[in-house]
Protein backbone atom coordinates (compact mmCIF):
# COMPACT_ATOMS: atom_id res chain seq x y z
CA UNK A 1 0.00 0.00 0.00
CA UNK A 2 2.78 2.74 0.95
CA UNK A 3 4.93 2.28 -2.35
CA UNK A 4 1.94 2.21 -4.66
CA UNK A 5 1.08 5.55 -3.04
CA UNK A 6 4.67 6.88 -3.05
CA UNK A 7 4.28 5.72 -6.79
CA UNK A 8 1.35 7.52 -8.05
CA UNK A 9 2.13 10.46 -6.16
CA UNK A 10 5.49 10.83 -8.05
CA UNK A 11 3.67 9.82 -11.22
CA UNK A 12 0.76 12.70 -10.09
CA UNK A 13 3.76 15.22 -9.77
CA UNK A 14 5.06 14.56 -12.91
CA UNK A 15 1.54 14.30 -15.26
CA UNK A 16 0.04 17.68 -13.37
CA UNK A 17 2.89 19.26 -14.67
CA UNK A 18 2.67 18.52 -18.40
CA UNK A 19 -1.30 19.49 -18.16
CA UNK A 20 -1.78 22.99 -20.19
CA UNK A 21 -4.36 24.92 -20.34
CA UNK A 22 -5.79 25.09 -23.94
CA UNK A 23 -3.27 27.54 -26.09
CA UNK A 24 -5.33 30.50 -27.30
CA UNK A 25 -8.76 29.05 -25.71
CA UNK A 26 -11.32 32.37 -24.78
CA UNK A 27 -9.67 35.05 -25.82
CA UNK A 28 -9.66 37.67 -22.97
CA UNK A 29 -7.00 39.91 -23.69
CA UNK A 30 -3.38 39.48 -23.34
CA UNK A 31 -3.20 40.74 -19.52
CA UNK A 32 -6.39 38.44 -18.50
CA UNK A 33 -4.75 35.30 -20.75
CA UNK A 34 -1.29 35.73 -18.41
CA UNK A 35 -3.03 36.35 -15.40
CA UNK A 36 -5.10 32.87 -15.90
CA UNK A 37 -2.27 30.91 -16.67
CA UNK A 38 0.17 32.72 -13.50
CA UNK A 39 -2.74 31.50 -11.65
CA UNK A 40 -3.19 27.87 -13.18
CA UNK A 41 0.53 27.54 -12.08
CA UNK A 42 -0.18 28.03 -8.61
CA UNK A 43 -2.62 25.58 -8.46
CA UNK A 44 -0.38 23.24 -10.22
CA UNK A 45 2.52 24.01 -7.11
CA UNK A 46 -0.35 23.41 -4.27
CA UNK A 47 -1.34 20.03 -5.95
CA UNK A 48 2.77 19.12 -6.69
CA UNK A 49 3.11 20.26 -2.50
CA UNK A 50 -0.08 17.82 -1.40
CA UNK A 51 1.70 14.78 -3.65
CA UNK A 52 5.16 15.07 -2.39
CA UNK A 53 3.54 15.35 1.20
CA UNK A 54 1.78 12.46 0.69
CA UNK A 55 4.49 10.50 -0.27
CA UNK A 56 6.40 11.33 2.81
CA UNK A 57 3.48 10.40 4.88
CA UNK A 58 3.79 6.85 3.18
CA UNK A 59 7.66 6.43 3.54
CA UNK A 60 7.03 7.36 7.46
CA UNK A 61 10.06 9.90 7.36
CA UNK A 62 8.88 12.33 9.84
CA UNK A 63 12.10 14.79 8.81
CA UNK A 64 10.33 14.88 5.19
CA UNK A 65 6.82 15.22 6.21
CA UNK A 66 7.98 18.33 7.92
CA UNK A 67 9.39 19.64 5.64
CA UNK A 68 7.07 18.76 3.07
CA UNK A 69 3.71 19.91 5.49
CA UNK A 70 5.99 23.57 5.55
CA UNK A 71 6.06 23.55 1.52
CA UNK A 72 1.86 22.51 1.57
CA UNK A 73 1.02 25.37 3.64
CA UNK A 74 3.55 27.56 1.74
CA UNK A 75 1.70 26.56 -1.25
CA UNK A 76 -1.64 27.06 -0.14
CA UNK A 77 -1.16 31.03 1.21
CA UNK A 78 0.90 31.36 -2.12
CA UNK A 79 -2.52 30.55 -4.45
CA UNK A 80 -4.94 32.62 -2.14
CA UNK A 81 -4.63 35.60 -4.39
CA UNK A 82 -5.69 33.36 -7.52
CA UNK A 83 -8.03 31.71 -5.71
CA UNK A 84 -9.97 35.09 -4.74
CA UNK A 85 -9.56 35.89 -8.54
CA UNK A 86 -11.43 32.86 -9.49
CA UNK A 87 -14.52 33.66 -6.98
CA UNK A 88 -14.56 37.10 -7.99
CA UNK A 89 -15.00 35.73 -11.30
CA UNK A 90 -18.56 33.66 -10.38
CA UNK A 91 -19.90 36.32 -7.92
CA UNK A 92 -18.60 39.54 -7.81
CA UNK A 93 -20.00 39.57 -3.79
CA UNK A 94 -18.11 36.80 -2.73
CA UNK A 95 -18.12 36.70 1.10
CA UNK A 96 -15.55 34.15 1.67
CA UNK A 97 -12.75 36.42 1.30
CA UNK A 98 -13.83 38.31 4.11
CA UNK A 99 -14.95 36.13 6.52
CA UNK A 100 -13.04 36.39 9.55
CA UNK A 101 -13.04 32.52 10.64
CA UNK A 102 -11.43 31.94 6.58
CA UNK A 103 -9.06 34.97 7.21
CA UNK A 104 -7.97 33.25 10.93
CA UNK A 105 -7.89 29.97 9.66
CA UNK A 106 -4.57 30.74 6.87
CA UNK A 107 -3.54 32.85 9.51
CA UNK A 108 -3.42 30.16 11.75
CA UNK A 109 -1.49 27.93 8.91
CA UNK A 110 0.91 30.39 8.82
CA UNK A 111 1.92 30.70 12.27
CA UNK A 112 2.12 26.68 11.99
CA UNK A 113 4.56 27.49 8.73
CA UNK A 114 6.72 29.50 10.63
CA UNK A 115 7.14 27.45 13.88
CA UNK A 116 8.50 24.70 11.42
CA UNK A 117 10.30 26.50 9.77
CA UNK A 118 12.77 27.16 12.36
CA UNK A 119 15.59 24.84 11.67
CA UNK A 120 15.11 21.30 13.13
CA UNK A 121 11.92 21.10 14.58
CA UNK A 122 11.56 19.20 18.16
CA UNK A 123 8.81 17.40 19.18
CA UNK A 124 7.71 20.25 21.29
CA UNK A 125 7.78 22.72 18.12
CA UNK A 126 5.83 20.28 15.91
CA UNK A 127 2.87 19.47 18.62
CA UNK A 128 2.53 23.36 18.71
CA UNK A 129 2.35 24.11 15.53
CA UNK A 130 0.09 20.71 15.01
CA UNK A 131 -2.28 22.77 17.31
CA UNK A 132 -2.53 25.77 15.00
CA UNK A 133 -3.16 23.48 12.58
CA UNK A 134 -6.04 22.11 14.72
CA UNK A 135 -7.20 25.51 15.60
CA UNK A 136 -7.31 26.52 11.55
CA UNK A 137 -9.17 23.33 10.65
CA UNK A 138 -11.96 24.35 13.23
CA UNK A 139 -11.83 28.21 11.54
CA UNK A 140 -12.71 26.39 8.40
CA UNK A 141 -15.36 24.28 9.47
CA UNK A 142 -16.84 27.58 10.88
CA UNK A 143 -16.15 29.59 7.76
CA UNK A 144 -18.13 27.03 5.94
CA UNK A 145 -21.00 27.39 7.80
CA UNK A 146 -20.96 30.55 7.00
CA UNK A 147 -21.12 30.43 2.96
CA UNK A 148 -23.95 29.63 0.72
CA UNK A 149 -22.01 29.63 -2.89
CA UNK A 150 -21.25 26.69 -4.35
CA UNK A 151 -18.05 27.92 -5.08
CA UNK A 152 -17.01 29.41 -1.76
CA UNK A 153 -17.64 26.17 0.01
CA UNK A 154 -15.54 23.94 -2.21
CA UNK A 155 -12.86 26.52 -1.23
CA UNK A 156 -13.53 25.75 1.84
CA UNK A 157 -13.73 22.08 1.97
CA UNK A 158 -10.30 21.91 0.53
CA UNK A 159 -9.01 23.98 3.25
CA UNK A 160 -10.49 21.54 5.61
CA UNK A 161 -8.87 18.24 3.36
CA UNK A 162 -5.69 19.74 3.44
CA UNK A 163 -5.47 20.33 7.18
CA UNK A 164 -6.21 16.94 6.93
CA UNK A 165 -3.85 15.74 4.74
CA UNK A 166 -1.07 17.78 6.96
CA UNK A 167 -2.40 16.14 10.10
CA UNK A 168 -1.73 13.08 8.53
CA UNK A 169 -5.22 11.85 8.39
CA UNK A 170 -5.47 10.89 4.86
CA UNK A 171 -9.03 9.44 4.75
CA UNK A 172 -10.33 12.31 6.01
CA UNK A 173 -8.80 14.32 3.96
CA UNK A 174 -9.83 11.97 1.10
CA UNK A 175 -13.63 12.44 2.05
CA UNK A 176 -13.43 16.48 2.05
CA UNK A 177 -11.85 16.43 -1.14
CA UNK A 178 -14.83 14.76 -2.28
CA UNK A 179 -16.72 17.10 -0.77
CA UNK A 180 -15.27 19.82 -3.02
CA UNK A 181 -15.13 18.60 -6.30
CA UNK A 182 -19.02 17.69 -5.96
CA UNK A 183 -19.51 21.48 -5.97
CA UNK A 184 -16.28 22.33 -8.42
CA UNK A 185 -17.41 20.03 -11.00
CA UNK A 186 -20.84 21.19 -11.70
CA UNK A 187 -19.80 24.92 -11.37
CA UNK A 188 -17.45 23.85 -14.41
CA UNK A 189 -20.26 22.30 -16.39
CA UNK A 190 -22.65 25.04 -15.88
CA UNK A 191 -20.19 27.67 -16.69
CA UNK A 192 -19.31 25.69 -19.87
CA UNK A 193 -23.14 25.63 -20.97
CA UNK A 194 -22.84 29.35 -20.70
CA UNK A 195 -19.69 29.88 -22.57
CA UNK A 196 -21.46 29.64 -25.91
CA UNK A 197 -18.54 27.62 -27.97
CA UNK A 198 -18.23 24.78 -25.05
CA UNK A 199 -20.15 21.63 -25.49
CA UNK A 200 -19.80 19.58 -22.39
CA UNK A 201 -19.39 15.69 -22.83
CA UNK A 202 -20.98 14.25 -19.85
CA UNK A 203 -19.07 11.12 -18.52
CA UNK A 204 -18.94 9.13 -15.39
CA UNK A 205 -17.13 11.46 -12.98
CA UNK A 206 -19.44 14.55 -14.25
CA UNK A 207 -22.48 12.77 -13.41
CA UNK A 208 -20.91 11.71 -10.32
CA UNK A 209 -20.75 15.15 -9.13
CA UNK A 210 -24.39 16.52 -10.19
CA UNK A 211 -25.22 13.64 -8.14
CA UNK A 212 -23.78 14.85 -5.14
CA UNK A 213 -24.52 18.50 -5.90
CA UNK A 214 -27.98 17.66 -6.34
CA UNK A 215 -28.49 16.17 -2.98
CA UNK A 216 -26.87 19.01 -1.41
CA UNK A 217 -29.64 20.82 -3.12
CA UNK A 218 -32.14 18.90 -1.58
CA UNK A 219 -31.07 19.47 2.17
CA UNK A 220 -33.70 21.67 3.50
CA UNK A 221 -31.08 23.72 5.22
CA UNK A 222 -29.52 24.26 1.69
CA UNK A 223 -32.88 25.10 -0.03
CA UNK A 224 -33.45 27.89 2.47
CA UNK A 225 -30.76 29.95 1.48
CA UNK A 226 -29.72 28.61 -1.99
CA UNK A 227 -29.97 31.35 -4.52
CA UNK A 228 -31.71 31.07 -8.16
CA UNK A 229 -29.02 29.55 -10.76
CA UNK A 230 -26.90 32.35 -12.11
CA UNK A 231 -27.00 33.40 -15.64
CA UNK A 232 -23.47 35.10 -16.69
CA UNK A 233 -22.42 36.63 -20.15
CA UNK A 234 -20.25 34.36 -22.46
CA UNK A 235 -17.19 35.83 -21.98
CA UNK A 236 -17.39 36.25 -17.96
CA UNK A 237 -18.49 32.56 -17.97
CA UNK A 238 -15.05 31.46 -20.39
CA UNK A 239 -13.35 33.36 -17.90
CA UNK A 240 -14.77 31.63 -14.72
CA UNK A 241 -14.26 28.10 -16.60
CA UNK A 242 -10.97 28.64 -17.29
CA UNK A 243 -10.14 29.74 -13.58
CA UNK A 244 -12.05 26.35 -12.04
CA UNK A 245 -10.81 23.69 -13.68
CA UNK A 246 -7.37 24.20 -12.64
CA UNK A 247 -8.80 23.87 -9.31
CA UNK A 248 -10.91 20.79 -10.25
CA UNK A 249 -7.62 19.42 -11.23
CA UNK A 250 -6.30 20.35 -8.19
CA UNK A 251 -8.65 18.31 -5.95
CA UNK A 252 -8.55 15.63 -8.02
CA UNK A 253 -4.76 15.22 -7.70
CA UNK A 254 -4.59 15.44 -4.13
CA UNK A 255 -7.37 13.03 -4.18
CA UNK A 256 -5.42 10.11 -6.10
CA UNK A 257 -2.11 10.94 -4.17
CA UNK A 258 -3.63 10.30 -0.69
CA UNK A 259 -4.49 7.12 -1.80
CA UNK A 260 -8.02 7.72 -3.33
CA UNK A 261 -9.47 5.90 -6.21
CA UNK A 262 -8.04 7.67 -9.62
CA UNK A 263 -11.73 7.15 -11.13
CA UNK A 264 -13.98 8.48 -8.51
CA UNK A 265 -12.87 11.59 -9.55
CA UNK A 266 -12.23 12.79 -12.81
CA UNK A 267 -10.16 15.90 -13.53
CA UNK A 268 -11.67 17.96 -16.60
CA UNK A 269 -9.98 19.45 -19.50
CA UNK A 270 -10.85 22.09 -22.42
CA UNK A 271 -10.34 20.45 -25.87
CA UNK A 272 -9.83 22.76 -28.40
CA UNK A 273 -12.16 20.83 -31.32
CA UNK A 274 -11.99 23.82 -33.91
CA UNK A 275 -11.29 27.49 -34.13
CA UNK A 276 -13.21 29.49 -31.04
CA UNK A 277 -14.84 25.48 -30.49
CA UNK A 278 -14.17 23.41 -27.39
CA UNK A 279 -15.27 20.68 -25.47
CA UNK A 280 -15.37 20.18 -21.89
CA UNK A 281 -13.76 16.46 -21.20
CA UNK A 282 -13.23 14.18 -18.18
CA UNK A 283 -9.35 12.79 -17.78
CA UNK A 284 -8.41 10.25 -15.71
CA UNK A 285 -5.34 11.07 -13.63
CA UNK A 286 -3.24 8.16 -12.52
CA UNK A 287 0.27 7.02 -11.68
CA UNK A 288 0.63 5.69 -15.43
């Protein structure tokens, strides 16, 4: 079980890599087009940060899950800018962002950064920070309760996986992944039927997700504050596509290098079919 994880984690790190956004796709101007792809890359360092912490966490080499847990929460405050970019980009109000439990929570993580980041941490040093850890995992759970966007709480959730996943609790972490790509997902399909050049080919892992979306829909807590479906112009929706799948790709690579099942959750990718034409596809990321 630990080398097959240690395996597709180094195979994750590697294939995340060579993903690329589609050359050219949605033209939004030449500052927008950079901007998306700076951002992409980020998401691609937080998901190369969750692998190689995984695979420590499978070898057992405490010195290297450390070190690694330092570079995952390093990661994660280094994407928050993109990732407020990419809510902005589905609703314009987003209240995540300011929501103090959110805002305590990665401030929390970053205390826990530092504390480990001082040389060679003891055993005292790494139950402290451990605890801020603790204390920024409850800050999520409270910012979540807090949010009613689809969006916002799959932001969320994979706060909560990866304080998880740096806890060392890789199950759990597995499960709140889940959690997030059941709202990620459909956000990417619906933005896709809105693009007006994006045909979406429904698969498994997309159907999957509207699953679970829908029966978050049909919580009665849910219904009482869910808002009526967005409608957004082509170009904003293009935009907002092209900043969530990176995250969908995200999730799903933490996903498989924790140890979760490669097709329980598919990553999705724009396929450029012909000029200003694209298709929204399911990819299957693996160790192969």
């Amino acid at each position: 079980m630990a080398v097959g994880r240690e395996d597709a984690g180094r195979g994750l790190v590697k294939r995340f890599r060579r993903a690329e956004s589609v050359d050219g796709a949605f033209d939004g101007g030449v500052t927008s087009d950079v901007q998306l792809e700076k951002d992409s890359a980020r998401w691609v360092e937080l998901a190369g940060a969750g692998s190689q912490l995984a695979i420590a966490a499978a070898t057992g080499d405490l010195s290297k899950f450390v070190d690694q847990a330092s570079h995952l929460v390093g990661a994660l405050l280094e994407v928050q800018d993109a990732q407020a970019r990419l809510l902005q980009s589905i609703d314009e109000n987003v209240k995540l962002l300011i929501a103090e439990p959110f805002k305590d929570g990665c401030l929390q993580l970053d205390t826990a950064r530092r504390l480990i980041g001082r040389g060679e941490p003891s055993s005292g040093v790494i139950d402290k920070a451990a605890k801020h850890i603790e204390t920024a995992q409850e800050r999520f759970y409270t910012a979540s309760t807090l949010v009613t966007e689809p969006m916002d709480l799959a932001v969320v959730q994979m706060h909560i996986a990866l304080t998880y996943l740096l806890l060392n609790d890789l199950e759990e972490s597995q499960h709140w992944l889940n959690e997030a790509y059941g709202k990620a997902a459909p956000m990417a399909r619906e933005l896709a039927e809105q693009t007006g050049n994006t045909k979406v080919i429904k698969g498994k892992g997309i159907a999957q997700a509207a699953t679970a979306y829908a029966t978050l829909g049909a919580s009665v807590a849910y219904l009482a504050v869910k808002k009526v479906r967005r409608t957004y112009s082509n170009k904003r929706a293009q935009e907002g596509l092209r900043g969530v799948l990176p995250l969908v790709r995200c999730v799903v690579a933490l996903h498989v290098a924790s140890g979760g099942d490669p097709s329980k959750l598919w990553a999705l990718d724009l396929v450029q079919i012909k000029k200003d034409q694209y298709e929204l596809v399911e990819v299957l990321l693996s160790s192969a």
